[in-house]
N, C-alpha and C. Protein backbone atom coordinates (compact mmCIF):
# COMPACT_ATOMS: atom_id res chain seq x y z
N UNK A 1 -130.70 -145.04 60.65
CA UNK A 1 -131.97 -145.41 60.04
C UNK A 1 -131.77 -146.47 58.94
N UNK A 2 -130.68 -146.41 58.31
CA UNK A 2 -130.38 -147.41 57.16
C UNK A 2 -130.48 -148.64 57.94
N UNK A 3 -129.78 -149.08 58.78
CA UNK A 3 -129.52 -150.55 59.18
C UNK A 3 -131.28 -151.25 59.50
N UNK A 4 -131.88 -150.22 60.58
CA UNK A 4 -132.89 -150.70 60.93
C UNK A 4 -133.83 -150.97 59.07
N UNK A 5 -133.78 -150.10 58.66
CA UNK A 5 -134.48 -150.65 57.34
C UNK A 5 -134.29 -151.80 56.86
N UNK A 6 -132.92 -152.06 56.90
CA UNK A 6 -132.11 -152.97 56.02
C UNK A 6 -132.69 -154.44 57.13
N UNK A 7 -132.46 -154.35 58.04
CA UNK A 7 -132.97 -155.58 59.45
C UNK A 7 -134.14 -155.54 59.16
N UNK A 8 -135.31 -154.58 59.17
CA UNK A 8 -136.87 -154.92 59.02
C UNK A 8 -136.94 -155.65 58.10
N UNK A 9 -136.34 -155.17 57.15
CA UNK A 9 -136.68 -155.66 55.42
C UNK A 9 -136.37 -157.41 55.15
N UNK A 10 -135.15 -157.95 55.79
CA UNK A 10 -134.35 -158.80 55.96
C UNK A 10 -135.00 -159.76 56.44
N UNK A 11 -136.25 -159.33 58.14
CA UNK A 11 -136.82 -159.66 59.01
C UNK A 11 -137.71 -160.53 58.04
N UNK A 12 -138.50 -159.62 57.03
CA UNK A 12 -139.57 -160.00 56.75
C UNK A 12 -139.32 -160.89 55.20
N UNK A 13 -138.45 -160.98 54.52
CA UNK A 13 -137.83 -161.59 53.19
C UNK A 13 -137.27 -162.67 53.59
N UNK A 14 -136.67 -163.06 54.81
CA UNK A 14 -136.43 -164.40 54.94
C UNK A 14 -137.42 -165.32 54.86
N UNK A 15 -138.15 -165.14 56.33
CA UNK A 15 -139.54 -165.96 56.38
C UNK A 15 -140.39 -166.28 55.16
N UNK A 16 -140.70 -165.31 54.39
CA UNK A 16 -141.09 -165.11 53.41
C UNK A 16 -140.89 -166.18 52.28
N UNK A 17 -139.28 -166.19 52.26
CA UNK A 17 -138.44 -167.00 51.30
C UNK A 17 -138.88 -168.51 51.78
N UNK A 18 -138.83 -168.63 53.14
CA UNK A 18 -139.15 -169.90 53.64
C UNK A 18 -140.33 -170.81 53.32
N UNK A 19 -141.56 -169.58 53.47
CA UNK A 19 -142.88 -170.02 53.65
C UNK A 19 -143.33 -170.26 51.65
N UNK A 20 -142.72 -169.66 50.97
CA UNK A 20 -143.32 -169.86 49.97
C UNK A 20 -142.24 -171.18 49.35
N UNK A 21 -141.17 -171.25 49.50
CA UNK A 21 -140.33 -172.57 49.14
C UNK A 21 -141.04 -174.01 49.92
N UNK A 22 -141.77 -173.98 51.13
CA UNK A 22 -141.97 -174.93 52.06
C UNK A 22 -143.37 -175.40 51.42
N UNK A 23 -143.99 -174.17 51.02
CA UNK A 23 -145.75 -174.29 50.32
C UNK A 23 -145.23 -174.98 49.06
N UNK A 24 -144.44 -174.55 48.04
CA UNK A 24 -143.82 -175.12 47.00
C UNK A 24 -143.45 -176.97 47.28
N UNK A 25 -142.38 -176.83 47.86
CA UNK A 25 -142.27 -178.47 48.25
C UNK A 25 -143.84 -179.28 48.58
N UNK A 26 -144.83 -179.16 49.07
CA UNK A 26 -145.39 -179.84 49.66
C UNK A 26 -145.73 -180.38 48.24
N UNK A 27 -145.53 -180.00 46.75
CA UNK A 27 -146.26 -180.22 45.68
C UNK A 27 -145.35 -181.03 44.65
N UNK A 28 -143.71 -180.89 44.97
CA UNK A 28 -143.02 -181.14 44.63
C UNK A 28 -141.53 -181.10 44.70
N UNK A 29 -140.72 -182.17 44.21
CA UNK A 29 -139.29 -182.26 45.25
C UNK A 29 -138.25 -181.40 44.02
N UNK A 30 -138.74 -180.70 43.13
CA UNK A 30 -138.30 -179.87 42.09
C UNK A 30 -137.96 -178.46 42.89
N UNK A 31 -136.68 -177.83 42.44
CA UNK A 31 -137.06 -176.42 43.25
C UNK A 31 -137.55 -175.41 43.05
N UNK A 32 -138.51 -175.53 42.55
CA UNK A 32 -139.48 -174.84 41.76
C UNK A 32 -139.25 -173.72 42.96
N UNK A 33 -139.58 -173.79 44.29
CA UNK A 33 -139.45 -172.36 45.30
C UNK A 33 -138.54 -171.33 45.17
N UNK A 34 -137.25 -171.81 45.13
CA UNK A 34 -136.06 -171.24 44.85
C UNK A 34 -136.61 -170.47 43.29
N UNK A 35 -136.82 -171.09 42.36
CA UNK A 35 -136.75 -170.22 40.79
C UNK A 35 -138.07 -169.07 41.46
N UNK A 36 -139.36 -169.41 41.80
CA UNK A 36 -140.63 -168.13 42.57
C UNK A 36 -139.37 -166.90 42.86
N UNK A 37 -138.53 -167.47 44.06
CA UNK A 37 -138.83 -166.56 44.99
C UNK A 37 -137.44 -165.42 44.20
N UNK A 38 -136.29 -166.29 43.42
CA UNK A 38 -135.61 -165.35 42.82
C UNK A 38 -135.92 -164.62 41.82
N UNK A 39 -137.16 -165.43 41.21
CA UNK A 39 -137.73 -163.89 39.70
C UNK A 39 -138.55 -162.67 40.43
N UNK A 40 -139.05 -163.59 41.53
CA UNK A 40 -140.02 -162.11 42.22
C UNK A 40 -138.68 -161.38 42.88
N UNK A 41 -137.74 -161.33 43.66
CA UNK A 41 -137.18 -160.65 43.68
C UNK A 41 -136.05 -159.70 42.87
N UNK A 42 -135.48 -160.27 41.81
CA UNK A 42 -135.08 -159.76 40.62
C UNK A 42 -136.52 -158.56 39.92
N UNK A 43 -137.10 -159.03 40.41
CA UNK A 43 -138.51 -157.94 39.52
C UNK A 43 -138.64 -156.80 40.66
N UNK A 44 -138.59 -157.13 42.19
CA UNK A 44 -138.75 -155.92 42.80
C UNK A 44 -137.60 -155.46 42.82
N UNK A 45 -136.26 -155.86 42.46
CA UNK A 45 -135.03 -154.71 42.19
C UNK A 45 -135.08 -154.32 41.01
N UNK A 46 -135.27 -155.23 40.21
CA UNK A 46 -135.82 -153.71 38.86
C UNK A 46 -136.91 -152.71 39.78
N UNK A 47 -137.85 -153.28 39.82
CA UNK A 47 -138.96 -152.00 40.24
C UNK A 47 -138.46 -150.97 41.33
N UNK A 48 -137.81 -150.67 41.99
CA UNK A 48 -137.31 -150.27 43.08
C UNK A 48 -135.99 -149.34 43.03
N UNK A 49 -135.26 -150.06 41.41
CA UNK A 49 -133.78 -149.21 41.31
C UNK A 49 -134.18 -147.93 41.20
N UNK A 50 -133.30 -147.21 41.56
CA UNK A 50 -133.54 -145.87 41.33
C UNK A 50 -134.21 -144.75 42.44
N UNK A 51 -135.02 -145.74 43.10
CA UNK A 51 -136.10 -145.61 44.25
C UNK A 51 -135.11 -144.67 44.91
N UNK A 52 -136.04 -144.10 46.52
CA UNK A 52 -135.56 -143.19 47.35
C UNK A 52 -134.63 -144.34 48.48
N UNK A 53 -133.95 -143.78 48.67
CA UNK A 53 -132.57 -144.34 49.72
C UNK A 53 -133.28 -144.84 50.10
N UNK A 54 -134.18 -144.51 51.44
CA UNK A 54 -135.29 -145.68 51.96
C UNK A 54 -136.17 -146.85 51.44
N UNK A 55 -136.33 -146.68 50.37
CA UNK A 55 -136.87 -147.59 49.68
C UNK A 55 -136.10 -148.78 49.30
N UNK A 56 -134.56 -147.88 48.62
CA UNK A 56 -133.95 -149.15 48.36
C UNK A 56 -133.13 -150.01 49.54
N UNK A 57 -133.06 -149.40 50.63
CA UNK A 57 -132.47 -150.15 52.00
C UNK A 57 -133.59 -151.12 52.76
N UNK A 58 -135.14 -150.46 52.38
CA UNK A 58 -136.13 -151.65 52.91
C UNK A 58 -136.20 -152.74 51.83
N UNK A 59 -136.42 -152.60 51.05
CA UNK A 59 -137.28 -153.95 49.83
C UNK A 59 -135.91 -153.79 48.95
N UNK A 60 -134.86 -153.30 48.34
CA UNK A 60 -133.59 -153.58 47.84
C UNK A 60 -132.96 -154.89 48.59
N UNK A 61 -132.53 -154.00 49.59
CA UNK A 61 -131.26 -154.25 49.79
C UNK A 61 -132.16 -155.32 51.14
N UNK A 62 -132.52 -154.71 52.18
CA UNK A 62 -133.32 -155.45 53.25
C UNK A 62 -134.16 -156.78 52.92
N UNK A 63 -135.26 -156.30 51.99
CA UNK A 63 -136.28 -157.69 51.91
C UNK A 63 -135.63 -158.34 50.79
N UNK A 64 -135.29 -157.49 49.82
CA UNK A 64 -135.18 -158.43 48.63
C UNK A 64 -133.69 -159.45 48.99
N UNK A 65 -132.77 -159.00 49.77
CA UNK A 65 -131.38 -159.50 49.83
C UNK A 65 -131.73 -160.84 50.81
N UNK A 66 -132.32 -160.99 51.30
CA UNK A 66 -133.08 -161.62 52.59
C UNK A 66 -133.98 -162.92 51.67
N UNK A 67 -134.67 -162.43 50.92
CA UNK A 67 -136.12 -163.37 50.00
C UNK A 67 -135.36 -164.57 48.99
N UNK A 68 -134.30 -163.47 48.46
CA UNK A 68 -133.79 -164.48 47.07
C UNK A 68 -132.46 -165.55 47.47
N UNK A 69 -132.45 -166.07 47.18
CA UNK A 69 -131.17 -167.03 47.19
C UNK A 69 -129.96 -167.57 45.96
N UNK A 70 -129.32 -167.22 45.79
CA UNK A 70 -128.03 -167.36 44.92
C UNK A 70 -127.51 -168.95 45.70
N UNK A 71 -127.03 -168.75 47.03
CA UNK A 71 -126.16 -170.09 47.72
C UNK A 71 -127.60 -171.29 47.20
N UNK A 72 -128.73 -171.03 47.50
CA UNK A 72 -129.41 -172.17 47.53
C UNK A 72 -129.74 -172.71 45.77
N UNK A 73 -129.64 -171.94 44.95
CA UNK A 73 -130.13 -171.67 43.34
C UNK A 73 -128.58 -172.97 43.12
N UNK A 74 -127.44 -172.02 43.83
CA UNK A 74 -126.38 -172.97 43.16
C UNK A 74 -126.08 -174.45 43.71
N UNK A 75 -126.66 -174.31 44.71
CA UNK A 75 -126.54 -176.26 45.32
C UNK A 75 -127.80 -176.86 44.45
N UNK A 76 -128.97 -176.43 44.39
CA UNK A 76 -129.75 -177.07 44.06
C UNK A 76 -129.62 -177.46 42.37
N UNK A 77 -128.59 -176.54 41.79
CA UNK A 77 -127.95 -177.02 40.00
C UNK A 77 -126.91 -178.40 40.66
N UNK A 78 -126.11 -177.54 41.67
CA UNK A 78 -125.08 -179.19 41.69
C UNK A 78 -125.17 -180.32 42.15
N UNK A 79 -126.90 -180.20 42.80
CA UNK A 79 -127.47 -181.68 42.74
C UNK A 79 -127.87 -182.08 42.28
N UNK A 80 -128.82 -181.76 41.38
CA UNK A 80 -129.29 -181.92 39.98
C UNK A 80 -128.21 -182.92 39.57
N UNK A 81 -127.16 -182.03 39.08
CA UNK A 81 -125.92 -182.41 38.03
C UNK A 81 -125.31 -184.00 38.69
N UNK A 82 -124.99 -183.99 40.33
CA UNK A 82 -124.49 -184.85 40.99
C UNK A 82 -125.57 -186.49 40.70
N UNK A 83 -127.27 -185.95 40.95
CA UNK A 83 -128.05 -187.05 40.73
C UNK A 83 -128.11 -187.23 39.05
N UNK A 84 -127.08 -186.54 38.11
CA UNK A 84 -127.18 -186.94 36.69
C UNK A 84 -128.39 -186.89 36.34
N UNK A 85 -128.80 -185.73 36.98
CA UNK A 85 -130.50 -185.00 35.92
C UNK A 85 -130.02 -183.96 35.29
N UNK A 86 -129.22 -184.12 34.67
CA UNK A 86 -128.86 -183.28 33.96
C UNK A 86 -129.70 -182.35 33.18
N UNK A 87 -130.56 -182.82 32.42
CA UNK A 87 -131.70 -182.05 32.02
C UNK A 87 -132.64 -180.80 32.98
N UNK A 88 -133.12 -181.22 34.19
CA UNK A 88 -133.02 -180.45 35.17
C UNK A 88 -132.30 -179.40 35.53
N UNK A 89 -130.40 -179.39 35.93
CA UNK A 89 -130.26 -178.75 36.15
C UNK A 89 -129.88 -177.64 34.97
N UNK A 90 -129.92 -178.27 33.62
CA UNK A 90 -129.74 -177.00 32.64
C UNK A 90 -131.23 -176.28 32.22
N UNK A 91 -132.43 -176.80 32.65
CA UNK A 91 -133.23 -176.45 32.71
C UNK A 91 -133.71 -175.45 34.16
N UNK A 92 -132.94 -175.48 35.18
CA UNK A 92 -133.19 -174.95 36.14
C UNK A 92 -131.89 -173.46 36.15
N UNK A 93 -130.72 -174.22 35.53
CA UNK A 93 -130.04 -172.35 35.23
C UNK A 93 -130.37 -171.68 34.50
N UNK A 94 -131.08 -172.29 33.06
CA UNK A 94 -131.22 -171.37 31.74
C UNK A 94 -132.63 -170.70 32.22
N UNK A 95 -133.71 -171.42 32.72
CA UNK A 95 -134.81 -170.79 33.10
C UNK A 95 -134.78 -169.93 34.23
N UNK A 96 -133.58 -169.74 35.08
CA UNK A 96 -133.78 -168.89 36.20
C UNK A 96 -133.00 -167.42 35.76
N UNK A 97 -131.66 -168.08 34.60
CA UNK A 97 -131.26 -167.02 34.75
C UNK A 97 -132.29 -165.77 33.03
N UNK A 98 -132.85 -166.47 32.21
CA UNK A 98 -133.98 -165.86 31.43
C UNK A 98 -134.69 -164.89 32.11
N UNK A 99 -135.53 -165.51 32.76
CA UNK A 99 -136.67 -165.35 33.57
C UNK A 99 -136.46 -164.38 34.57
N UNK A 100 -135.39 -164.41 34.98
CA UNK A 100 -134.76 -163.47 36.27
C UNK A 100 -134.41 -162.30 35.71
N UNK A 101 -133.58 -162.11 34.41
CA UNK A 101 -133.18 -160.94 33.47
C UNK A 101 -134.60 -160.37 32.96
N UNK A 102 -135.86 -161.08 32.79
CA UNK A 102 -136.70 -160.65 32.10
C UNK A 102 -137.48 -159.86 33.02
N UNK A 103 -137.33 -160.40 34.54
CA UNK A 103 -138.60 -159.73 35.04
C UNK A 103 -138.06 -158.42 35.90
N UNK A 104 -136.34 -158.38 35.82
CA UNK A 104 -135.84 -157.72 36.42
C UNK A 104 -135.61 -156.23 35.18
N UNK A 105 -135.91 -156.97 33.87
CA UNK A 105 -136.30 -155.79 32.76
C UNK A 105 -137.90 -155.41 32.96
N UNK A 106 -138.86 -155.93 33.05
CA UNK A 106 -139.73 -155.64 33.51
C UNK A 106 -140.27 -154.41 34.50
N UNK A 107 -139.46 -155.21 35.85
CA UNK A 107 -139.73 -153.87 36.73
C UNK A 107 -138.86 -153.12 36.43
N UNK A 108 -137.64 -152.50 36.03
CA UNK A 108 -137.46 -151.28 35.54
C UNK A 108 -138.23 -150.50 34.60
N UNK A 109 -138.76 -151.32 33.85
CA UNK A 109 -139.71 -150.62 33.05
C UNK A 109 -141.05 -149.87 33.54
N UNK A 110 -141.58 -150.66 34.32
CA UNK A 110 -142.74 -150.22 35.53
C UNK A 110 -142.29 -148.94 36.29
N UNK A 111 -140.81 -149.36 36.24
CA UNK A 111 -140.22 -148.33 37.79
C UNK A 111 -140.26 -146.92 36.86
């Protein structure tokens, strides 16, 4: 039962990750999608720790592992840095990783 959770969850947090980064771009070539989609998921693993095994294998570990992106967070700093926007990309780690600690204090607090 774990895996299939973990695959539903996965199923539905990718696309997810896609469709709201792709809606994002159409507005701007900033990665503004990438910073969305990792504070909302940092906020549903606060909200969720602790949760029942099932819970945390669907939206933990399944959707949320699936939604957020770390590989894409860190190319999109070392292009930043590479196109010497530097400002950007220290504006795009310090605000993701704030923002990400805050909302991931958040939903524990909720939880």
């Amino acid at each position: 039962m774990t895996i299939t959770l973990i695959i539903l969850g996965a199923a539905v947090g990718a696309p997810a990750r896609f469709a709201i980064d792709q809606y994002i771009r159409r507005y701007t070539t900033k990665p503004y999608g990438v910073f969305v989609v990792n504070i909302l998921g940092s906020f549903l693993l606060g909200l969720t720790y602790g949760s029942s095994e099932q819970v945390e294998d669907l939206l933990a570990i399944g959707f949320a592992g699936a939604f957020t992106t770390w590989s894409t967070f860190m190319l999109d700093i070392y292009l930043a840095y590479e196109l010497k926007r530097y400002k950007e990309a220290a504006a795009n780690l310090t605000l993701s990783l704030g923002f990400g600690l805050l909302a991931a204090w958040f939903g524990l607090q909720l939880a």
